[in-house]
C-alpha atoms as a PDB file:
ATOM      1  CA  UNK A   1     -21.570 -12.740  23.565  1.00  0.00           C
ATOM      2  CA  UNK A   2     -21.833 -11.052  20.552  1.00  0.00           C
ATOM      3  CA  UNK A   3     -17.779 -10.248  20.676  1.00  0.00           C
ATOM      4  CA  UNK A   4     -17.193 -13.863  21.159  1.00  0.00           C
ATOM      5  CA  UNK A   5     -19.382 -15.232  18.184  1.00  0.00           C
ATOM      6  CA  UNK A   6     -17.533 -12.436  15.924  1.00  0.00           C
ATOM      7  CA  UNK A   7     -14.532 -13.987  16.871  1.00  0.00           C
ATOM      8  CA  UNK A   8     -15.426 -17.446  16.055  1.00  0.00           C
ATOM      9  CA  UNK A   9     -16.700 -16.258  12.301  1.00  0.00           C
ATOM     10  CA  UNK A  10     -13.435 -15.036  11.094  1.00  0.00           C
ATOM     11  CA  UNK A  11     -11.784 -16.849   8.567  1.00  0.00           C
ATOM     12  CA  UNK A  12      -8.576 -19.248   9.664  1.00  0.00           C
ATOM     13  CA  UNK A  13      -5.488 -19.228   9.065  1.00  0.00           C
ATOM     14  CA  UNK A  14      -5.689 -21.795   6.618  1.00  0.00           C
ATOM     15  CA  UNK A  15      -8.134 -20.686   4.849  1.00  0.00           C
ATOM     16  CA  UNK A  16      -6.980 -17.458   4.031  1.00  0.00           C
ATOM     17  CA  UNK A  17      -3.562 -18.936   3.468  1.00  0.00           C
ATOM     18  CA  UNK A  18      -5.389 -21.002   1.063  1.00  0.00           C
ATOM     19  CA  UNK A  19      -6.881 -17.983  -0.572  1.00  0.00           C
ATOM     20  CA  UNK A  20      -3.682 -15.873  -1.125  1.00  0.00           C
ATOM     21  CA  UNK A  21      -3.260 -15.543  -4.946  1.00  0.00           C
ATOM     22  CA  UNK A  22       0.556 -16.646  -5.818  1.00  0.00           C
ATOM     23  CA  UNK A  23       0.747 -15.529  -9.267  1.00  0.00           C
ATOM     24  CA  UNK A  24      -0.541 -12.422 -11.208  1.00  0.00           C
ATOM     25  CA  UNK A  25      -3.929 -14.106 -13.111  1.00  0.00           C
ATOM     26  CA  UNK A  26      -4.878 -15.240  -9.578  1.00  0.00           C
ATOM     27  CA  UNK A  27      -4.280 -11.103  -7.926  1.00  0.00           C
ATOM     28  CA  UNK A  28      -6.264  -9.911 -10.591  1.00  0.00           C
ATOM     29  CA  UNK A  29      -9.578 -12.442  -9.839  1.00  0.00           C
ATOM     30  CA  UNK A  30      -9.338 -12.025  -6.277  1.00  0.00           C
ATOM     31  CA  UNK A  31      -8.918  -7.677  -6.584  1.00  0.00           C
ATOM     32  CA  UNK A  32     -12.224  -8.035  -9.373  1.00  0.00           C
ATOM     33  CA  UNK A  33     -14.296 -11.003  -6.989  1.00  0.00           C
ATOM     34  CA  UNK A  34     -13.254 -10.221  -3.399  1.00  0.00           C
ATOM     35  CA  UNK A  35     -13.150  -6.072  -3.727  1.00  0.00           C
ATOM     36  CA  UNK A  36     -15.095  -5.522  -6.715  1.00  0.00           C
ATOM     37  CA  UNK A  37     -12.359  -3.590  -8.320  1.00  0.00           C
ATOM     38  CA  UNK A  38     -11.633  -3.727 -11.612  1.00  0.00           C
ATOM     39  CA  UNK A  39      -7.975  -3.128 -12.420  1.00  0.00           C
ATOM     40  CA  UNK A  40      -6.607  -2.458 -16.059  1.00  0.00           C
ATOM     41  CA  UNK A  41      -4.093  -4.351 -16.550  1.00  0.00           C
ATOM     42  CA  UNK A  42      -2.183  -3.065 -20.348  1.00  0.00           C
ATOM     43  CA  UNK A  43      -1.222   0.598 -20.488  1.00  0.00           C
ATOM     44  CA  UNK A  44      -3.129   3.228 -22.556  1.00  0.00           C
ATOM     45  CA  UNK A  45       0.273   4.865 -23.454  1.00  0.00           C
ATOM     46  CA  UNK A  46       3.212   3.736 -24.628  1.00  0.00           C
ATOM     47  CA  UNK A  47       6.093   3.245 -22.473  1.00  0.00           C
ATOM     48  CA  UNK A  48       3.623   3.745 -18.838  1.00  0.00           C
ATOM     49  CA  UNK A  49       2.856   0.554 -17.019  1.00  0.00           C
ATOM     50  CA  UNK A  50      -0.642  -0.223 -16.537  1.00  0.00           C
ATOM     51  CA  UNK A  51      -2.502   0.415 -13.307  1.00  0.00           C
ATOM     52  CA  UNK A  52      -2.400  -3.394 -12.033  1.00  0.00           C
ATOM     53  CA  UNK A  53       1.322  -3.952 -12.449  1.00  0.00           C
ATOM     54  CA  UNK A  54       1.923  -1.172  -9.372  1.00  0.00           C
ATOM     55  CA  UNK A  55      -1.070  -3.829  -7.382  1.00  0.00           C
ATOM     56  CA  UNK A  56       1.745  -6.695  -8.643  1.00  0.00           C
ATOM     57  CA  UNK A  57       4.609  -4.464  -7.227  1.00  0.00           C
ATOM     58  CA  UNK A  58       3.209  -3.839  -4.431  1.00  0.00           C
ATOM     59  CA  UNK A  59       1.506  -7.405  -3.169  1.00  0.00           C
ATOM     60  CA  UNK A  60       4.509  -9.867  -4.259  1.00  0.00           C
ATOM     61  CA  UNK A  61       7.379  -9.394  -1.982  1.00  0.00           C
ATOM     62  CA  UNK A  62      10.193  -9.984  -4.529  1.00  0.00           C
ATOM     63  CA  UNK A  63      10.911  -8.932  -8.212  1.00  0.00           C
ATOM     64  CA  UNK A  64       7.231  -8.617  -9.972  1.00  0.00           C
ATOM     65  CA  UNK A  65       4.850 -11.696  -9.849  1.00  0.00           C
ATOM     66  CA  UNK A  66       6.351 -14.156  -7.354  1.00  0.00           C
ATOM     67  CA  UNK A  67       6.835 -14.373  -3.231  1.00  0.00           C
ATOM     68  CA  UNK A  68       9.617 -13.726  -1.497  1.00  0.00           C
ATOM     69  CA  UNK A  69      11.920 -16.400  -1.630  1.00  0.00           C
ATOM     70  CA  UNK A  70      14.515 -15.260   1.592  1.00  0.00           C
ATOM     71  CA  UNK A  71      13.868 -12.747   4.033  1.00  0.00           C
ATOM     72  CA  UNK A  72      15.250  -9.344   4.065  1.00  0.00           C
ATOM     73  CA  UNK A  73      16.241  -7.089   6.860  1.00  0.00           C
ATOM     74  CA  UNK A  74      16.750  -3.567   7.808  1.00  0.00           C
ATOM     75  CA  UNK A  75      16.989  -0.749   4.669  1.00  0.00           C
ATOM     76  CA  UNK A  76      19.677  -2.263   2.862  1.00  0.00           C
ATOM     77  CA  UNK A  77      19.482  -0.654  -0.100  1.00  0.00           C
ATOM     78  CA  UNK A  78      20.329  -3.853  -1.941  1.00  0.00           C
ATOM     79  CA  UNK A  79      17.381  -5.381  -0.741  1.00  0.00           C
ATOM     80  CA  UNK A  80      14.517  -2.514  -0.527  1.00  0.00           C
ATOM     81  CA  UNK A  81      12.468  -1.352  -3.067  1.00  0.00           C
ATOM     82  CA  UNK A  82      10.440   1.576  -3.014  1.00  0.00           C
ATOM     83  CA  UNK A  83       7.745   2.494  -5.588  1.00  0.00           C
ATOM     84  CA  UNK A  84       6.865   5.707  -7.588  1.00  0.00           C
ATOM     85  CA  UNK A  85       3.612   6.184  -8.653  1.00  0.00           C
ATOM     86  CA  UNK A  86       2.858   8.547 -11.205  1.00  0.00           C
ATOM     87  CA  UNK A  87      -0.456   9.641 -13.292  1.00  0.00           C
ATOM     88  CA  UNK A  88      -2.963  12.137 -13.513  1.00  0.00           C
ATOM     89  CA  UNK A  89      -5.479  13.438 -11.392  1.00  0.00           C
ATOM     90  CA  UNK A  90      -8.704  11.310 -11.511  1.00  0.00           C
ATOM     91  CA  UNK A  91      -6.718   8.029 -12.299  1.00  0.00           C
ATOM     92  CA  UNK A  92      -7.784   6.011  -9.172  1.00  0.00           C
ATOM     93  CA  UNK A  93      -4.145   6.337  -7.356  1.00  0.00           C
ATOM     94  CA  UNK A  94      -6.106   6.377  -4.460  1.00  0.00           C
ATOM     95  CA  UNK A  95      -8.178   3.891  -4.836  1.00  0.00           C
ATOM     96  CA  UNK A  96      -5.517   1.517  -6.111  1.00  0.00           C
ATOM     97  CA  UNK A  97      -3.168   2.657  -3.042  1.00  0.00           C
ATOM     98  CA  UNK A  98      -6.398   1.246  -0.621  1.00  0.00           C
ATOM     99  CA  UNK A  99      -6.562  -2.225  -2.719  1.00  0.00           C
ATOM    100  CA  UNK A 100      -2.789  -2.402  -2.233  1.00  0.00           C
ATOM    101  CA  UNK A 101      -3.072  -1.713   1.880  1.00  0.00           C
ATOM    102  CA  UNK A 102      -6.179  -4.360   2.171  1.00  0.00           C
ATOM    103  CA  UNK A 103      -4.038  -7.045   0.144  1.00  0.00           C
ATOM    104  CA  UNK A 104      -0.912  -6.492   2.185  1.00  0.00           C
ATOM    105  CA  UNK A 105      -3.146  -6.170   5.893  1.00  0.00           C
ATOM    106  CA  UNK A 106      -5.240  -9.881   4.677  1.00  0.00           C
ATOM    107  CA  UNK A 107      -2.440 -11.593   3.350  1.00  0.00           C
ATOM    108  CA  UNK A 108       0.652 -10.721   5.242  1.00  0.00           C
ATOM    109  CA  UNK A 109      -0.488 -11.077   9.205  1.00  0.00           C
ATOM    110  CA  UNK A 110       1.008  -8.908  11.552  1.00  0.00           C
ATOM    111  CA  UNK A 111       1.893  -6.190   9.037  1.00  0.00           C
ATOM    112  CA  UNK A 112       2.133  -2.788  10.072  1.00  0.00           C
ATOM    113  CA  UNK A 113       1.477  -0.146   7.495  1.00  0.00           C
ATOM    114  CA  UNK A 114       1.138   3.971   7.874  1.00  0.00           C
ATOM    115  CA  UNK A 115      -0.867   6.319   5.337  1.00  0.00           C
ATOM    116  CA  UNK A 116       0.585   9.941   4.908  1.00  0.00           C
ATOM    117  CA  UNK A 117      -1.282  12.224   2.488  1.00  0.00           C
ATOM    118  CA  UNK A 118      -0.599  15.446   1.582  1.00  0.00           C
ATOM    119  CA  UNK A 119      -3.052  16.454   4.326  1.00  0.00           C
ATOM    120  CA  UNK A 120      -5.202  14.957   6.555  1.00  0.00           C
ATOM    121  CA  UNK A 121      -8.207  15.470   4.083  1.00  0.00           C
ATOM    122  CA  UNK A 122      -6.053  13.081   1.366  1.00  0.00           C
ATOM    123  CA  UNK A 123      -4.859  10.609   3.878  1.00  0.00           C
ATOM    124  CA  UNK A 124      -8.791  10.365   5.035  1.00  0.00           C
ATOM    125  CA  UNK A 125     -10.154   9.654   1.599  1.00  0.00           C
ATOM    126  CA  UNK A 126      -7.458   6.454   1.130  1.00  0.00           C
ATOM    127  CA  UNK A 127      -9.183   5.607   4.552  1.00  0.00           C
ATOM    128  CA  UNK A 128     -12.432   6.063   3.838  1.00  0.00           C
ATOM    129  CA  UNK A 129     -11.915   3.596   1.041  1.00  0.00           C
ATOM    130  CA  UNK A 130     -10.601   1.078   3.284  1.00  0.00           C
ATOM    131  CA  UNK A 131     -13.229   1.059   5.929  1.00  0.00           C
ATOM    132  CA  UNK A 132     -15.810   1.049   2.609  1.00  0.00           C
ATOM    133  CA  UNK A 133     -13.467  -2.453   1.481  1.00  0.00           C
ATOM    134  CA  UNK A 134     -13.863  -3.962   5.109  1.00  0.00           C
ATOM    135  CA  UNK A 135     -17.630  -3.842   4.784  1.00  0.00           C
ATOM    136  CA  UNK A 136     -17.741  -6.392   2.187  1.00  0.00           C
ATOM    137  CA  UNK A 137     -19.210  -9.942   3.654  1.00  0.00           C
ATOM    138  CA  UNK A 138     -15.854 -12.320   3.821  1.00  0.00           C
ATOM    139  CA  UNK A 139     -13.576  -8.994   5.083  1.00  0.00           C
ATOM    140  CA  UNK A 140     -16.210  -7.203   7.697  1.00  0.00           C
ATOM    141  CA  UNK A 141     -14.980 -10.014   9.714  1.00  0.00           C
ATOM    142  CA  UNK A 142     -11.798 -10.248   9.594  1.00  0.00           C
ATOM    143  CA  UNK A 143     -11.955  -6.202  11.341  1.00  0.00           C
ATOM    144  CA  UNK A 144     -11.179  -6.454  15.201  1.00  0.00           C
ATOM    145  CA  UNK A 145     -11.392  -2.660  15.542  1.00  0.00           C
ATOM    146  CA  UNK A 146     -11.808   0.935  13.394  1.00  0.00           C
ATOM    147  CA  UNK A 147     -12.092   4.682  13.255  1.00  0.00           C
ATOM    148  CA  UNK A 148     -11.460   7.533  11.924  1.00  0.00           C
ATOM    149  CA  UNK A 149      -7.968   7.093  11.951  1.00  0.00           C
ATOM    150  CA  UNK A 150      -6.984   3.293  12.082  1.00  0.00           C
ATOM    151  CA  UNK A 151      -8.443  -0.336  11.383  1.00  0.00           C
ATOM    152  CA  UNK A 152      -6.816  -3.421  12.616  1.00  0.00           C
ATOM    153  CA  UNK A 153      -7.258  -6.877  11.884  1.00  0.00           C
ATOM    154  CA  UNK A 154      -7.609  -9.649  13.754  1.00  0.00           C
ATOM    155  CA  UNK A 155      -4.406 -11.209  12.590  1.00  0.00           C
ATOM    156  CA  UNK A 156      -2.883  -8.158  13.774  1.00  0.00           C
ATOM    157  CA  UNK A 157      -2.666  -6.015  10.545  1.00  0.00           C
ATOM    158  CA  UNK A 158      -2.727  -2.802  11.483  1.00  0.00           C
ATOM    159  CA  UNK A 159      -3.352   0.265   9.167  1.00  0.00           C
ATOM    160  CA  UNK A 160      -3.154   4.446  10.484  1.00  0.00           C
ATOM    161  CA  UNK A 161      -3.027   7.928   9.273  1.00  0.00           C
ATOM    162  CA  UNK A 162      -0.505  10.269  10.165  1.00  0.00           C
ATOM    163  CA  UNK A 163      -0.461  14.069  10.816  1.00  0.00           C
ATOM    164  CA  UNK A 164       2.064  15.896   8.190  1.00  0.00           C
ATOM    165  CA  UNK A 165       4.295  16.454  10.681  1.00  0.00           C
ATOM    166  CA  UNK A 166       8.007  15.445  11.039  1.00  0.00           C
ATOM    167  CA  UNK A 167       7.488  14.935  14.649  1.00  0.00           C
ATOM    168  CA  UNK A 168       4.413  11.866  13.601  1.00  0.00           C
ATOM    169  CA  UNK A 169       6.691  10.431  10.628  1.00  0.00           C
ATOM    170  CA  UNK A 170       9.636   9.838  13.000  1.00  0.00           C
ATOM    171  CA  UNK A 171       8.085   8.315  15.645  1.00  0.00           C
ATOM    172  CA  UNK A 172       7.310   5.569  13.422  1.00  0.00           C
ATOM    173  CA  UNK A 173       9.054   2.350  12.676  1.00  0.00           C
ATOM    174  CA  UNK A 174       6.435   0.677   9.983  1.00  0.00           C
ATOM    175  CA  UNK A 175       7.245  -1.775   7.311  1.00  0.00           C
ATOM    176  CA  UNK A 176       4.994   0.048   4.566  1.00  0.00           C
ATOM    177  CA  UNK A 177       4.320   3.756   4.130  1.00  0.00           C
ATOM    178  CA  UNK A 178       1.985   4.867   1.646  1.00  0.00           C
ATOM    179  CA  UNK A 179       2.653   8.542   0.534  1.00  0.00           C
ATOM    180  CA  UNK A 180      -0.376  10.118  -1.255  1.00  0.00           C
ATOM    181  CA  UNK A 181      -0.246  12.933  -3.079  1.00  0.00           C
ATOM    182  CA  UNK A 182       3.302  13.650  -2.468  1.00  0.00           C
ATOM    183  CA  UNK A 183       3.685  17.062  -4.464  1.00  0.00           C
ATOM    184  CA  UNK A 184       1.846  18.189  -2.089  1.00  0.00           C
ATOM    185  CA  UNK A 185       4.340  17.265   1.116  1.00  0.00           C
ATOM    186  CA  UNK A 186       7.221  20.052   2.657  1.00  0.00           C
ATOM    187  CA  UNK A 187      10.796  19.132   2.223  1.00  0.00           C
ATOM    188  CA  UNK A 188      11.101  17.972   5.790  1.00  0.00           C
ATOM    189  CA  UNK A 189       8.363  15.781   5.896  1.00  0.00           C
ATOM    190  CA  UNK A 190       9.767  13.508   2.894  1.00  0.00           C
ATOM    191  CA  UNK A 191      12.737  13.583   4.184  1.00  0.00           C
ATOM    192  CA  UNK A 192      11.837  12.093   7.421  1.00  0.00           C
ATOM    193  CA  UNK A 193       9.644   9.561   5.723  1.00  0.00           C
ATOM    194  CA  UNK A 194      13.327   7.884   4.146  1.00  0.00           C
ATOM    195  CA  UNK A 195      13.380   6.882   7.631  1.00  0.00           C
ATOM    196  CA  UNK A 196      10.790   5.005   9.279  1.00  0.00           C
ATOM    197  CA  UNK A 197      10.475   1.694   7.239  1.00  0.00           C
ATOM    198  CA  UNK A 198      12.097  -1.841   8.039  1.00  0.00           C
ATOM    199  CA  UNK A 199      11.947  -4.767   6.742  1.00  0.00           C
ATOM    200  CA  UNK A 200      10.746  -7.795   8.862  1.00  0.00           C
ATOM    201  CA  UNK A 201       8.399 -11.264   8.623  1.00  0.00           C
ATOM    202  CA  UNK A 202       4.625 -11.067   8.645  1.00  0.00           C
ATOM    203  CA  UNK A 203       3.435 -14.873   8.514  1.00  0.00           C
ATOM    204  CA  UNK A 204       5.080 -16.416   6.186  1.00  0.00           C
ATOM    205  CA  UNK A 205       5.689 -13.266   4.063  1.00  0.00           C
ATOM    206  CA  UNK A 206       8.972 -11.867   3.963  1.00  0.00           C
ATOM    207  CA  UNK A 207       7.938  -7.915   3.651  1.00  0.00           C
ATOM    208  CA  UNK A 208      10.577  -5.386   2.370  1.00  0.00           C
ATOM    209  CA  UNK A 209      10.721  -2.104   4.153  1.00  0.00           C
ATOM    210  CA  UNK A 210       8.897   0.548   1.786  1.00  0.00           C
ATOM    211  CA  UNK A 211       8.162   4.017   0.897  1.00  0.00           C
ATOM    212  CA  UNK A 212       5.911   4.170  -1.952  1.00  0.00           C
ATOM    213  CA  UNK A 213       5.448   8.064  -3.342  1.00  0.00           C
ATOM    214  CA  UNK A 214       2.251   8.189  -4.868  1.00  0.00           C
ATOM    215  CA  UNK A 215       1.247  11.455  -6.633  1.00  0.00           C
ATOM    216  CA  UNK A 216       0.182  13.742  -9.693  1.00  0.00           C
ATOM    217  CA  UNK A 217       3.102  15.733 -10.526  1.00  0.00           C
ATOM    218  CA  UNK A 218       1.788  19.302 -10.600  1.00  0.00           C
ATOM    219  CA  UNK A 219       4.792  21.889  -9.141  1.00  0.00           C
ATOM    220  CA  UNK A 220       8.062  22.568 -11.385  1.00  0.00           C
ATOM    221  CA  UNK A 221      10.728  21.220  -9.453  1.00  0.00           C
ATOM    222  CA  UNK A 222       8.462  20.061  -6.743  1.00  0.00           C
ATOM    223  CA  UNK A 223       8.924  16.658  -4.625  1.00  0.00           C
ATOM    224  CA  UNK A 224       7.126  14.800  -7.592  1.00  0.00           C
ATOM    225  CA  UNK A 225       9.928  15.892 -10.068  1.00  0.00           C
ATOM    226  CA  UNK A 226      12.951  16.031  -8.174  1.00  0.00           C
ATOM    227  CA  UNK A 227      12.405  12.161  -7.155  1.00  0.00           C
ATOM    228  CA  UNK A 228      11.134  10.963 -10.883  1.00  0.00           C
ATOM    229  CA  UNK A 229      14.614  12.904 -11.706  1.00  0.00           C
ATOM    230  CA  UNK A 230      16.540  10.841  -9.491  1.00  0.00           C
ATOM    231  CA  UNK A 231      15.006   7.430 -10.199  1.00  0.00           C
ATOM    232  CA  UNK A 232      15.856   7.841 -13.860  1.00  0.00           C
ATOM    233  CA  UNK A 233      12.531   8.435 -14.754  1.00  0.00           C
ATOM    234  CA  UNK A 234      12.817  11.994 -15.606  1.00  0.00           C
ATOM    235  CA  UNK A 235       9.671  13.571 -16.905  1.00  0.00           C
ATOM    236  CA  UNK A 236       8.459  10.785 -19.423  1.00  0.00           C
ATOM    237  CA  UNK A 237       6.606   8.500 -17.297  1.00  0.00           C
ATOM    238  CA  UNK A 238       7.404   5.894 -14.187  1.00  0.00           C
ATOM    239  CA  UNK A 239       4.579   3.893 -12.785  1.00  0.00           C
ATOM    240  CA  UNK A 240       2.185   5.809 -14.402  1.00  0.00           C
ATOM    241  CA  UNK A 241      -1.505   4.460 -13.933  1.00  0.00           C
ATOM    242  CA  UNK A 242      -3.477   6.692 -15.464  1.00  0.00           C
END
C-alpha cells in the first residue's frame, strides 16, 4: 500500500517535461529553486569559464545553451564531446558534478550514467551529495530505489559508482561517465574509461556519449596535465570553476 501510493505521487511525464529549463536563465532558476544551489555564473579570472557554464555544457545536448536538434550515435568523434574540468581544490567540482548527474537523471528518462572517482572514498562523496539532492520534497519522489552505491529513478535514470578497476570500467556501456578527481586515476584505468560511453535517446533527449575528466591538477605530468596538453589547453586554464 504504501509502495503503490508512492507511485501514484510522482510527478508525470508532462509535468516534468513541462519543467525542463530550455535555455540558460531558466537552468540557472531551476539549479538555485529546485536544488538550492547557487551557481556563479561570470569567472573570477580572466580567460576561465565560470562554474555554471560546465552545468550549461553538461545539461544541453548540443553546442552550449540549446537541445539537441538530431540524434547522435556511437563515439563518432565528430559528434561527441567530452568535458575537462579544471580548478582548485575546495571549488565545489564535486558538488557541481552531482547537480550535473541529478539534471541529466530528471530530465533525460532512461539515462544511464556511471561515477568513477579517484577512489571509492571520492566517488562516495559525489554520491552522498546525490542521495542528500533526492531528499528534497518534489525529487524524494521521483527515487524508485537507493544505496550506497546506486539510485534509480522511476523513469528509469539510473546513477552507480564504480570500483577503480579496469575490469568495472569495461564492463560498462553508459552514456555519461563522470571522472572525479582524475589525477588521482592509474594509466589503465583512463584508458579504459575512452571506452565505455555511447551515444543513444533518453525521452526526447538526444544524449551524446561522454567522458567528462573532472579534477585538480596536482602531479607534473600526471593524467590532469597530459590531457589539458592534448586538448589545447595546456597549463593556463580549461573549464576551470574555481
Amino acid at each position: 500500500m504504501k509502495s503503490n501510493t508512492l507511485v501514484k505521487s510522482v510527478p508525470s511525464v508532462q509535468q516534468l517535461e513541462a519543467m525542463r529549463p530550455r535555455n540558460a536563465d531558466r537552468l540557472h532558476r531551476l539549479v538555485e529553486n529546485l536544488l538550492q544551489v547557487r551557481v556563479v555564473r561570470q569567472a573570477v579570472v580572466p580567460g576561465n569559464d565560470a562554474p555554471f557554464d560546465y552545468l550549461c555544457a553538461a545539461f544541453f545536448e548540443s553546442d552550449w545553451g540549446g537541445d539537441a536538434g538530431h540524434a547522435v550515435k556511437g563515439n563518432d568523434d565528430r559528434s561527441r564531446r567530452d568535458l575537462i574540468v579544471w580548478a582548485n581544490r575546495g571549488g565545489g567540482k564535486t558538488l557541481l558534478g552531482a547537480v550535473a548527474t541529478v539534471l541529466d537523471m530528471v530530465f533525460k528518462p532512461g539515462i544511464e550514467i556511471r561515477i568513477l572517482g579517484g577512489s571509492l572514498k571520492q566517488s562516495s562523496k559525489m554520491h552522498e551529495y546525490l542521495r542528500q539532492m533526492f531528499e528534497r520534497p518534489l525529487l524524494r519522489r521521483l527515487v524508485a530505489a537507493s544505496s550506497e552505491r546506486e539510485l534509480v529513478l522511476f523513469n528509469r535514470s539510473r546513477v552507480r559508482l564504480l570500483a577503480q578497476s579496469s575490469r568495472s570500467v569495461r564492463g560498462e556501456h553508459v552514456h555519461k561517465l563522470r571522472c572525479d578527481e582524475l589525477d588521482e586515476f592509474h594509466d589503465p584505468i583512463w584508458k579504459a574509461a575512452q571506452l565505455v560511453t555511447q551515444s543513444g535517446m533518453c525521452g526526447p533527449v538526444a544524449v551524446r556519449g561522454t567522458v567528462e575528466a573532472i579534477s585538480t591538477m596536482h602531479r607534473r605530468f600526471g593524467p590532469m596535465s597530459r590531457l589539458l596538453d592534448q586538448a589545447g589547453g595546456g597549463t593556463g586554464g580549461t573549464g576551470g570553476t574555481g
